[in-house]
N, C-alpha and C. Protein backbone atom coordinates (compact mmCIF):
# COMPACT_ATOMS: atom_id res chain seq x y z
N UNK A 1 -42.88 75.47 79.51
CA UNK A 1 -43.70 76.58 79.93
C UNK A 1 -43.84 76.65 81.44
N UNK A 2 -43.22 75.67 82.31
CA UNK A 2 -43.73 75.16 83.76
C UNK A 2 -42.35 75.86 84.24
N UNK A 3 -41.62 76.32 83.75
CA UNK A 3 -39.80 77.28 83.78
C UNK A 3 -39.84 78.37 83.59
N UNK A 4 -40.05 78.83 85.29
CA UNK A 4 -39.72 80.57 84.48
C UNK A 4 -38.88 81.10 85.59
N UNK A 5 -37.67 81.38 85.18
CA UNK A 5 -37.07 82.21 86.52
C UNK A 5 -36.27 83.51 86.35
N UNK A 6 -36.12 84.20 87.55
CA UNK A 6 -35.87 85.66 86.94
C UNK A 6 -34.34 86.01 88.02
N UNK A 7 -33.22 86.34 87.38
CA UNK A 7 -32.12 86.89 88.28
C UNK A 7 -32.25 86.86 89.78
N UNK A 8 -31.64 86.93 90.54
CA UNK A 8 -32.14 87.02 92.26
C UNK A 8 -31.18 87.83 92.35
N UNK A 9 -29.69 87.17 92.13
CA UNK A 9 -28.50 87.74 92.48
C UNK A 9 -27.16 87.43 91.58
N UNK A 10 -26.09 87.93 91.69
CA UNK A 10 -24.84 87.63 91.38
C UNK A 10 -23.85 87.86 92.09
N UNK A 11 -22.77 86.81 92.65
CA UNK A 11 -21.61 86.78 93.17
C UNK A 11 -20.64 87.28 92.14
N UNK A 12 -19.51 87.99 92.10
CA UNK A 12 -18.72 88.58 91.11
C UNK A 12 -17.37 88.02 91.91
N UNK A 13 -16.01 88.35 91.22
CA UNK A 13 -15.15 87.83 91.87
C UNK A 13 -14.53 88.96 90.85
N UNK A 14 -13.56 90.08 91.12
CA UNK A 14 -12.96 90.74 90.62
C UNK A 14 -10.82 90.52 90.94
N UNK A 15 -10.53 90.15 90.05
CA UNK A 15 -9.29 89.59 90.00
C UNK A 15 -8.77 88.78 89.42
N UNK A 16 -7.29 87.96 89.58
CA UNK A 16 -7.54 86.98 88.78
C UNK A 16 -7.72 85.67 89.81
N UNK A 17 -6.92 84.45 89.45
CA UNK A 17 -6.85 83.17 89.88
C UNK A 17 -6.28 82.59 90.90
N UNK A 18 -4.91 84.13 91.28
CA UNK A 18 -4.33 83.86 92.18
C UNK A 18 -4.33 84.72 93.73
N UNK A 19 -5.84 85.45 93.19
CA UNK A 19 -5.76 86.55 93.61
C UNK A 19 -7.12 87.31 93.69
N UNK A 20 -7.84 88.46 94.50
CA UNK A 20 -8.59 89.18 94.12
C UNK A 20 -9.92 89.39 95.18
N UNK A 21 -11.18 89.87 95.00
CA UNK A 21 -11.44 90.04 95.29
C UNK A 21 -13.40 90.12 95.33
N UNK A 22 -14.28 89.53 96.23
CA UNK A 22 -15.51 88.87 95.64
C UNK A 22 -16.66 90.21 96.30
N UNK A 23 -17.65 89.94 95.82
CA UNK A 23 -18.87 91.44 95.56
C UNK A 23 -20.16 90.87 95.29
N UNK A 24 -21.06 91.55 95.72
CA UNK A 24 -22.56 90.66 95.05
C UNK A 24 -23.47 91.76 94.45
N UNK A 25 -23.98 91.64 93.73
CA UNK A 25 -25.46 92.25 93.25
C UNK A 25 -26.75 91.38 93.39
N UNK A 26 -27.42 92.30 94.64
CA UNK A 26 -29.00 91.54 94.85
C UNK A 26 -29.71 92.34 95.47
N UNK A 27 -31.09 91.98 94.70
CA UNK A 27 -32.11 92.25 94.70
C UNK A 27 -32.87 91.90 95.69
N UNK A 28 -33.72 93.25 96.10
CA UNK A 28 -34.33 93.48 97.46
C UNK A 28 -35.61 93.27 97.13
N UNK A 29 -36.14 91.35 97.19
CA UNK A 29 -37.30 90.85 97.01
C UNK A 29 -38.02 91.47 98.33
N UNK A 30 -37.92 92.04 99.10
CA UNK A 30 -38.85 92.14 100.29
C UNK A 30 -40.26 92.58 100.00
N UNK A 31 -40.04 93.67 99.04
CA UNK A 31 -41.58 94.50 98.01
C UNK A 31 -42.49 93.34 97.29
N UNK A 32 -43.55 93.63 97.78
CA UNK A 32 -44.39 92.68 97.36
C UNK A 32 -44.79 92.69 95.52
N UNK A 33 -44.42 93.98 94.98
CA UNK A 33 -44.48 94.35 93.89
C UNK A 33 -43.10 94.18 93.18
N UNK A 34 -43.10 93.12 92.08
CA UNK A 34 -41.82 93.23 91.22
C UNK A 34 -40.86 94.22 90.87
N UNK A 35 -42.19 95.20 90.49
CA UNK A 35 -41.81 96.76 89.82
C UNK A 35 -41.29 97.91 90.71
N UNK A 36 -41.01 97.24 92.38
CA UNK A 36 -40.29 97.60 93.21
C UNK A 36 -39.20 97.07 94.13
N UNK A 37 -38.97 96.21 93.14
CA UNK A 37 -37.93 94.98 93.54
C UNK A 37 -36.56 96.16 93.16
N UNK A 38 -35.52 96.61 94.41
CA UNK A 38 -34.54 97.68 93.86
C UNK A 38 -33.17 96.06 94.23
N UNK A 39 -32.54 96.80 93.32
CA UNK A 39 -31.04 96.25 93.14
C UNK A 39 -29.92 96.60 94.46
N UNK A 40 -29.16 96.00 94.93
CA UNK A 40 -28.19 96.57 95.63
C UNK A 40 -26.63 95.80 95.66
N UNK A 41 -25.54 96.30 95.77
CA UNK A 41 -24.40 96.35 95.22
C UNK A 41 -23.47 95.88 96.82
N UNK A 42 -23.83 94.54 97.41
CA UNK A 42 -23.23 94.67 98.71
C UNK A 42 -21.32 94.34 98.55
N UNK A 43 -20.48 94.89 98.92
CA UNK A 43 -19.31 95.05 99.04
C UNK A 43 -18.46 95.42 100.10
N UNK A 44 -18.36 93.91 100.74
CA UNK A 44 -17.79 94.10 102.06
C UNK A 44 -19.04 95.26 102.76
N UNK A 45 -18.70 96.47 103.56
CA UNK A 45 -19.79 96.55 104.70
C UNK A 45 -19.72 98.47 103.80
N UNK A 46 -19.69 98.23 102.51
CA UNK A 46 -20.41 98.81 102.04
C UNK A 46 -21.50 98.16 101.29
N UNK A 47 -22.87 99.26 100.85
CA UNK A 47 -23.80 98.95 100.52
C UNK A 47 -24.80 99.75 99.83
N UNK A 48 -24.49 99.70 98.36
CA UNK A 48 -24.92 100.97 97.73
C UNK A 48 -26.29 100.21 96.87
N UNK A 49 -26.61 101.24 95.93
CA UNK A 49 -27.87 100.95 95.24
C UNK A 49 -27.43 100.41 94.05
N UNK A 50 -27.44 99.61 92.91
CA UNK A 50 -27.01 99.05 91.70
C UNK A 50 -28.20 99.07 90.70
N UNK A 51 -27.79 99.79 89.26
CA UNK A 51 -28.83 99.55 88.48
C UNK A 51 -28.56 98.35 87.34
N UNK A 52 -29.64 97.56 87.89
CA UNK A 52 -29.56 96.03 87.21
C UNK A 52 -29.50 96.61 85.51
N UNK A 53 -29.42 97.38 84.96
CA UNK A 53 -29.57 97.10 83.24
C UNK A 53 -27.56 97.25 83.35
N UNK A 54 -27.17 97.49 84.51
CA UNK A 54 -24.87 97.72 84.39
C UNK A 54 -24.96 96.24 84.27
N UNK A 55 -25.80 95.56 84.89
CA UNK A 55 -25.33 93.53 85.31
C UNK A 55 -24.48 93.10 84.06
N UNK A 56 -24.08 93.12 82.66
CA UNK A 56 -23.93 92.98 81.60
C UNK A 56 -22.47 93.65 81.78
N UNK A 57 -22.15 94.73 81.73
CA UNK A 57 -20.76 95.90 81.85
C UNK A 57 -20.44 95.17 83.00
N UNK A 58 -20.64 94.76 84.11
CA UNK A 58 -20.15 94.46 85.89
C UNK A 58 -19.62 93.53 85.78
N UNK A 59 -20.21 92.35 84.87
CA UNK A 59 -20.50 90.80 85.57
C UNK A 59 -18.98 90.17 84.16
N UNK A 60 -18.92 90.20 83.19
CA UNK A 60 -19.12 89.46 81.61
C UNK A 60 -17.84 89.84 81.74
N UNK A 61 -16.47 90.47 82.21
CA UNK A 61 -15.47 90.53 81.89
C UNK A 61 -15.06 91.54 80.63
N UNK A 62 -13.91 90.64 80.07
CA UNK A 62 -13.61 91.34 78.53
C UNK A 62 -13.25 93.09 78.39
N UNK A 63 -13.00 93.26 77.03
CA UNK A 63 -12.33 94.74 77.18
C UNK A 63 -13.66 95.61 76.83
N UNK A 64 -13.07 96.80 77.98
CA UNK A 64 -13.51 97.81 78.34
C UNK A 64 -12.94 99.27 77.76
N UNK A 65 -13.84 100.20 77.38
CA UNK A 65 -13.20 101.15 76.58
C UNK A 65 -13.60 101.99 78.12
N UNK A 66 -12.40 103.33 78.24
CA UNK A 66 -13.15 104.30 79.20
C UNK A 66 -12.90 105.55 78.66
N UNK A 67 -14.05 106.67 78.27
CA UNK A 67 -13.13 107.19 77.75
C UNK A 67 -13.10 109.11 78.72
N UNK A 68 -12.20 109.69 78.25
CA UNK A 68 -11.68 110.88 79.45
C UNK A 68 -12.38 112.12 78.11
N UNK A 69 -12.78 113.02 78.71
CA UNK A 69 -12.68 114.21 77.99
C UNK A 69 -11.93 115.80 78.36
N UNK A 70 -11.19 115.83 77.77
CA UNK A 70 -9.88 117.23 78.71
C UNK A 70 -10.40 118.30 78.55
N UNK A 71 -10.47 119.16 79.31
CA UNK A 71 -10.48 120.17 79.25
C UNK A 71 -10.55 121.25 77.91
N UNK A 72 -9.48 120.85 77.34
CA UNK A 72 -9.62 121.39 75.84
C UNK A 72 -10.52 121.06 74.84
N UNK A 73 -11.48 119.91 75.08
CA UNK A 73 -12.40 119.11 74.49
C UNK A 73 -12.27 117.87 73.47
N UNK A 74 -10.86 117.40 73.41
CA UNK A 74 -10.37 116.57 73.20
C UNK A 74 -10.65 114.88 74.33
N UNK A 75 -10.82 114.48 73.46
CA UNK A 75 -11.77 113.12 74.17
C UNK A 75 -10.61 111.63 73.87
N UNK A 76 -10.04 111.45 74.83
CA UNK A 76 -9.57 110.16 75.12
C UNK A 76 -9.66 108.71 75.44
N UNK A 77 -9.84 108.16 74.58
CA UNK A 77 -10.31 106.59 75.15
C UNK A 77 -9.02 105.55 75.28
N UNK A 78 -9.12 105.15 76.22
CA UNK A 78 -8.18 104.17 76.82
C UNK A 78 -9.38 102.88 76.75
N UNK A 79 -9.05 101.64 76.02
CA UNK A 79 -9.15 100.24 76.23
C UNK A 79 -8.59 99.34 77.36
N UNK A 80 -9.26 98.64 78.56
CA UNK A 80 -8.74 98.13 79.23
C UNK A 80 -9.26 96.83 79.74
N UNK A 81 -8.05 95.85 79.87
CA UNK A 81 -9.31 94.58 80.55
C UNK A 81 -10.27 94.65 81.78
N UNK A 82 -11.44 93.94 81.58
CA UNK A 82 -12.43 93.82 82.69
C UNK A 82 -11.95 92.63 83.82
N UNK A 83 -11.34 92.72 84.78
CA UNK A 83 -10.86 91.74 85.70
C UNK A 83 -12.33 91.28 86.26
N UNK A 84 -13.77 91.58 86.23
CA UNK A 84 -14.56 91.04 87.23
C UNK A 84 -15.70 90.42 86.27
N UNK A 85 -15.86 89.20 87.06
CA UNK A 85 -16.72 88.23 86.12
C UNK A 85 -17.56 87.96 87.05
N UNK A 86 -18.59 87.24 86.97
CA UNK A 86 -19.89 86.48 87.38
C UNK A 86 -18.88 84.99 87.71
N UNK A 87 -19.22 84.88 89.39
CA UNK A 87 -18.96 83.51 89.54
C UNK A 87 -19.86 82.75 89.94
N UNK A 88 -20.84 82.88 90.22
CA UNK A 88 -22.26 82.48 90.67
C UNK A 88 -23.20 83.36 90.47
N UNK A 89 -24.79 82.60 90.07
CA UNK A 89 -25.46 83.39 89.51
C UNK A 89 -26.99 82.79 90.27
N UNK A 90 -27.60 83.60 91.15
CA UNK A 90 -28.77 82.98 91.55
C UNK A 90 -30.25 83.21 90.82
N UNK A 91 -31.38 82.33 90.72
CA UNK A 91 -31.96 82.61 90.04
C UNK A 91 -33.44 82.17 91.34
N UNK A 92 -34.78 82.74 91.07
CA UNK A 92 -35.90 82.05 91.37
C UNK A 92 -36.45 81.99 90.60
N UNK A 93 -37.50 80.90 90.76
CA UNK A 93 -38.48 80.81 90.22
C UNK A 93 -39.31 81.59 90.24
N UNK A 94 -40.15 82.12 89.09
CA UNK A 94 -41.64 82.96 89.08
C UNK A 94 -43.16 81.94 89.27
N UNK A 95 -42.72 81.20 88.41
CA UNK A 95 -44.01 80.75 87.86
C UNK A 95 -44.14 79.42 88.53
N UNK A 96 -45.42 79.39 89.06
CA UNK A 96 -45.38 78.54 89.93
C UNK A 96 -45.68 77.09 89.41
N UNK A 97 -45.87 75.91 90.11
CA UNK A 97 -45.98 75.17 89.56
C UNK A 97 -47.24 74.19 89.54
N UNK A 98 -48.05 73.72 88.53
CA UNK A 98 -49.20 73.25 88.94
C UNK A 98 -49.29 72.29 88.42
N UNK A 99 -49.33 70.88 89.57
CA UNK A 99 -49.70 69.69 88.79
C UNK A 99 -50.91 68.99 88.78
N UNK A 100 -51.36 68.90 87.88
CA UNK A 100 -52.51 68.68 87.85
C UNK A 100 -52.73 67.09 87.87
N UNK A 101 -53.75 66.45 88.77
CA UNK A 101 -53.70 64.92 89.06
C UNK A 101 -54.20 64.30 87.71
N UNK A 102 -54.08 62.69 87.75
CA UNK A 102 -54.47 62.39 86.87
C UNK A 102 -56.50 61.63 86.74
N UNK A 103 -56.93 62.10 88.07
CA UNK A 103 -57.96 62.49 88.01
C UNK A 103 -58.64 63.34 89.49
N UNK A 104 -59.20 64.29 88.75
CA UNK A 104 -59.48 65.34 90.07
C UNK A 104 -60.45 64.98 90.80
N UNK A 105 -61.47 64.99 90.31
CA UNK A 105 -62.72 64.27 90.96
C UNK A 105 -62.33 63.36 92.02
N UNK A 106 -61.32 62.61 92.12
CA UNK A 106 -61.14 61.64 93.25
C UNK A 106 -60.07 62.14 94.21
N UNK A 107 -59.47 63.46 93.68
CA UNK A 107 -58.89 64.22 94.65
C UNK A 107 -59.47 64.73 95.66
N UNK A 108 -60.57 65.00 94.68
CA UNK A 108 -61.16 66.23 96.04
C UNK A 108 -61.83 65.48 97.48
N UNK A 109 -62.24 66.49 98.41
CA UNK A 109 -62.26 65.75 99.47
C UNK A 109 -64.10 66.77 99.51
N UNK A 110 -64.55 66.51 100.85
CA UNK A 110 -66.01 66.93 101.01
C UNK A 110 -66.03 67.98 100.71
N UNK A 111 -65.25 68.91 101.57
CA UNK A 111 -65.52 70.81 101.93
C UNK A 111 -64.63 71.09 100.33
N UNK A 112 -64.24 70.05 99.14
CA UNK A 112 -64.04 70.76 97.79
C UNK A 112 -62.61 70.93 98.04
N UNK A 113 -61.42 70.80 99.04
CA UNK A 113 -59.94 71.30 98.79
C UNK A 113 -59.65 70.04 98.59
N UNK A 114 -58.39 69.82 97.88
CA UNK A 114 -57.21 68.91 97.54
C UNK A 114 -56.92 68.43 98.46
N UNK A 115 -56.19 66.86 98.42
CA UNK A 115 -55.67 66.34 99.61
C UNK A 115 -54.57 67.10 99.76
N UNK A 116 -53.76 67.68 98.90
CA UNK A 116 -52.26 68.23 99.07
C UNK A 116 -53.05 69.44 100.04
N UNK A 117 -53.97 70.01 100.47
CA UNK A 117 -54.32 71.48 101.01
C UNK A 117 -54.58 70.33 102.56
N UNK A 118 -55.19 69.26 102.31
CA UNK A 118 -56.04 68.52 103.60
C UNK A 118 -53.95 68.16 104.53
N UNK A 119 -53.89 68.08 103.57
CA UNK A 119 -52.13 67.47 104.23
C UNK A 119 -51.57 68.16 105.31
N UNK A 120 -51.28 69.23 105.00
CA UNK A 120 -51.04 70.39 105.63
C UNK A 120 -49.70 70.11 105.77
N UNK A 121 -48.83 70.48 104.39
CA UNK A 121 -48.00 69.85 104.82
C UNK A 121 -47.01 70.82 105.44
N UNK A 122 -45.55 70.96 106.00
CA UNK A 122 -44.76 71.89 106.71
C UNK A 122 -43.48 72.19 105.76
N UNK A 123 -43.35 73.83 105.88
CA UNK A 123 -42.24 74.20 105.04
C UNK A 123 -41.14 74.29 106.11
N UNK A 124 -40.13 74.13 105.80
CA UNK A 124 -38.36 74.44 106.63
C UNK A 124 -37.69 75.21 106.16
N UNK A 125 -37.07 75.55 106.90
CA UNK A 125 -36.28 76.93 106.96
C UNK A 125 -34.96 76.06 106.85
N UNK A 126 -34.74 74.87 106.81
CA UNK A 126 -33.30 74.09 106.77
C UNK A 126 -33.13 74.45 108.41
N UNK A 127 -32.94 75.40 109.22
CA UNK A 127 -32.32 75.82 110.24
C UNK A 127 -32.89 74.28 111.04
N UNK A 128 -34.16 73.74 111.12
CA UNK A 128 -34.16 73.09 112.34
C UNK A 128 -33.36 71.36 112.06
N UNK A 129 -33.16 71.36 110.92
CA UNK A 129 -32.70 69.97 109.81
C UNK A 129 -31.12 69.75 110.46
N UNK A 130 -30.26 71.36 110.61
CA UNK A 130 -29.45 71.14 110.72
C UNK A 130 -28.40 71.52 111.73
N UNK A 131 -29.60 71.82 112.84
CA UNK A 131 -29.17 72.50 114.07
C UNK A 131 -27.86 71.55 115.08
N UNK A 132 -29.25 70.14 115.00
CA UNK A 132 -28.14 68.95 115.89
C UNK A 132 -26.77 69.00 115.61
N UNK A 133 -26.45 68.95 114.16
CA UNK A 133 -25.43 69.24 113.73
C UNK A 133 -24.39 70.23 113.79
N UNK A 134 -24.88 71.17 113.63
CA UNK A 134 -24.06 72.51 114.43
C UNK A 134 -23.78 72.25 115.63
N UNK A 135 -24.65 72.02 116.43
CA UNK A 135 -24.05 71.58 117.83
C UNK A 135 -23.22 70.61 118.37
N UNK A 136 -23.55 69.62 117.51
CA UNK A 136 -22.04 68.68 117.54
C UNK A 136 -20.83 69.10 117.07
N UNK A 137 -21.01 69.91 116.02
CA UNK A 137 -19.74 70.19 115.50
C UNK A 137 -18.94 71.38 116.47
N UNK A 138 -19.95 72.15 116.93
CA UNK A 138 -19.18 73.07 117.51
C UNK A 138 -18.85 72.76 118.88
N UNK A 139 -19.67 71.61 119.88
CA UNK A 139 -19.18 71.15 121.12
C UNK A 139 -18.06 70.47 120.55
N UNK A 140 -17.59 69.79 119.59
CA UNK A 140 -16.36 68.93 119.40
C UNK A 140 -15.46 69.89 119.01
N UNK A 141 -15.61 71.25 118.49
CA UNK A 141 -14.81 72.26 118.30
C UNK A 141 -14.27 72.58 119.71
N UNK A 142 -15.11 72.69 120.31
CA UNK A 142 -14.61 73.04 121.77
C UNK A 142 -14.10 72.24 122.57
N UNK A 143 -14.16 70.85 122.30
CA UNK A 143 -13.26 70.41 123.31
C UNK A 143 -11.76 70.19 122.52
N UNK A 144 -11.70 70.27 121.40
CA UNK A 144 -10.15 69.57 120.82
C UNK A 144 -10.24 70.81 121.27
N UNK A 145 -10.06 72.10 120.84
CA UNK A 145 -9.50 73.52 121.28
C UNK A 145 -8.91 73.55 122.63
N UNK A 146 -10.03 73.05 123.34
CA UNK A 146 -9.04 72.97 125.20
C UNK A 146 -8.29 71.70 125.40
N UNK A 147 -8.66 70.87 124.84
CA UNK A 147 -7.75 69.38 124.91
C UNK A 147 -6.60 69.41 124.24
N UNK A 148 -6.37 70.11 123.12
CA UNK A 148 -5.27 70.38 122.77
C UNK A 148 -4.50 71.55 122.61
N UNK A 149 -4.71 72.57 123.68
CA UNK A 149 -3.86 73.98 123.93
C UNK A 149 -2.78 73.71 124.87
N UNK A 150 -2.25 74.45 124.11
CA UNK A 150 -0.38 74.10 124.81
C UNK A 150 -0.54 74.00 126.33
N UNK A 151 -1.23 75.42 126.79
CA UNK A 151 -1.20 74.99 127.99
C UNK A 151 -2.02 73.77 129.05
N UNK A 152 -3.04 73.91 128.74
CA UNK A 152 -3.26 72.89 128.77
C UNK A 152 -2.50 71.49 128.77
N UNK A 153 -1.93 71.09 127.81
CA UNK A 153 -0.73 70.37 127.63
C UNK A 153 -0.01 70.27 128.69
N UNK A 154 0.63 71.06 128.37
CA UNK A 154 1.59 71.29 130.09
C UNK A 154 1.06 71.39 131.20
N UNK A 155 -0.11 71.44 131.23
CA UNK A 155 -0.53 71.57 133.44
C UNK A 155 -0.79 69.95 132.98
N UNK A 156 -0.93 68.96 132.22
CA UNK A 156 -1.06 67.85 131.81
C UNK A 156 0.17 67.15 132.30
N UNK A 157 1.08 67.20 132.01
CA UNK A 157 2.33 66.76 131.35
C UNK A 157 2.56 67.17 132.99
N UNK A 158 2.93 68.26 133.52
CA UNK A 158 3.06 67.74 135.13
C UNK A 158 2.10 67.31 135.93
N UNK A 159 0.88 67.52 135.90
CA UNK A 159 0.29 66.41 136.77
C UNK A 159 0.40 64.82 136.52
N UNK A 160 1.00 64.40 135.16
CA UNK A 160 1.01 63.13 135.19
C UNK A 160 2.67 62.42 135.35
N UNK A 161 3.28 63.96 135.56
CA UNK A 161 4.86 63.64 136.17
C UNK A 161 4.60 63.21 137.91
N UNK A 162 3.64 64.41 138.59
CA UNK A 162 3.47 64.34 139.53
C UNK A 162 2.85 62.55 139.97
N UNK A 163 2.00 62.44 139.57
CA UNK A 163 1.86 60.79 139.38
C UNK A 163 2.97 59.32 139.36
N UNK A 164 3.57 59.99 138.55
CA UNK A 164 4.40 59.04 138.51
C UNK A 164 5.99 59.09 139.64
N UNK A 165 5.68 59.81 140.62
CA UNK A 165 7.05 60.09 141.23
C UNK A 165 6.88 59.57 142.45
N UNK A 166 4.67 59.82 142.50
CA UNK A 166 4.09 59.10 143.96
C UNK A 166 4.02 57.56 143.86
């Protein structure tokens, strides 16, 4: 009962194995109201609106009927495979979680809040966890890049001819 989570998003991958092409459907949590939580269909640097009850037809693959109606009123259905599946599927949590100590009375503190409220404790964004890191990686990006460009190389390769002739 402490499990409740509701769709966020889906990565799709339309194609096959050797091949193809990836898409997302997600939901624009920004609305503080669920019941205005809208869907959107990002695809490459398009970006349309998606109605989450298609997620099922979009995501699941398998054959697809489509069918044409002519002019004459004769109605055509062609069966065809669904190349686009769900390759990742994000979910949040709703329901929050409450643990309750195994005795409260000795939780509480004077002014009546929890030590977990007295804690104060700090949320992360990951960004500051893994900044150092980016920066190492990308100053060491930058120097093999100039340490090892051709030219480079070569104004190398004669100054250390030049060296050796003095």
């Amino acid at each position: 009962e402490d499990y409740e989570y509701q769709l966020a998003g889906v990565l799709v991958h339309a194609g096959v194995a050797q091949g193809g092409h990836y898409y997302s459907f997600i939901k624009d949590r920004s609305s503080e109201s669920p019941k205005n939580h809208k869907w959107y269909r990002f695809d490459d640097e398009d970006v349309t609106p998606f109605d989450p009850s298609q997620i099922e037809v979009e995501c699941f693959g398998g054959k697809v009927k489509k069918e044409s109606k002519w002019p004459n009123g004769q109605v055509h259905t062609v069966e065809s495979e669904q190349f686009a599946n769900a390759l990742m599927v994000f979910y949040e949590k709703v329901k929050p979680v409450v643990r309750p100590s195994e005795d409260e009375d000795d939780e509480k503190s004077n002014d009546g809040s929890t030590k977990m409220e007295d804690a104060n404790l700090s949320k992360s964004t990951g960004f500051d966890t893994f900044k150092p890191d980016v920066h190492r990686s990308n100053a060491t990006h930058k120097w093999q890049t100039f340490l090892f460009d051709a030219e480079f190389q070569t104004f190398l390769k004669g100054l250390l001819g030049l060296c050796r002739l003095s």
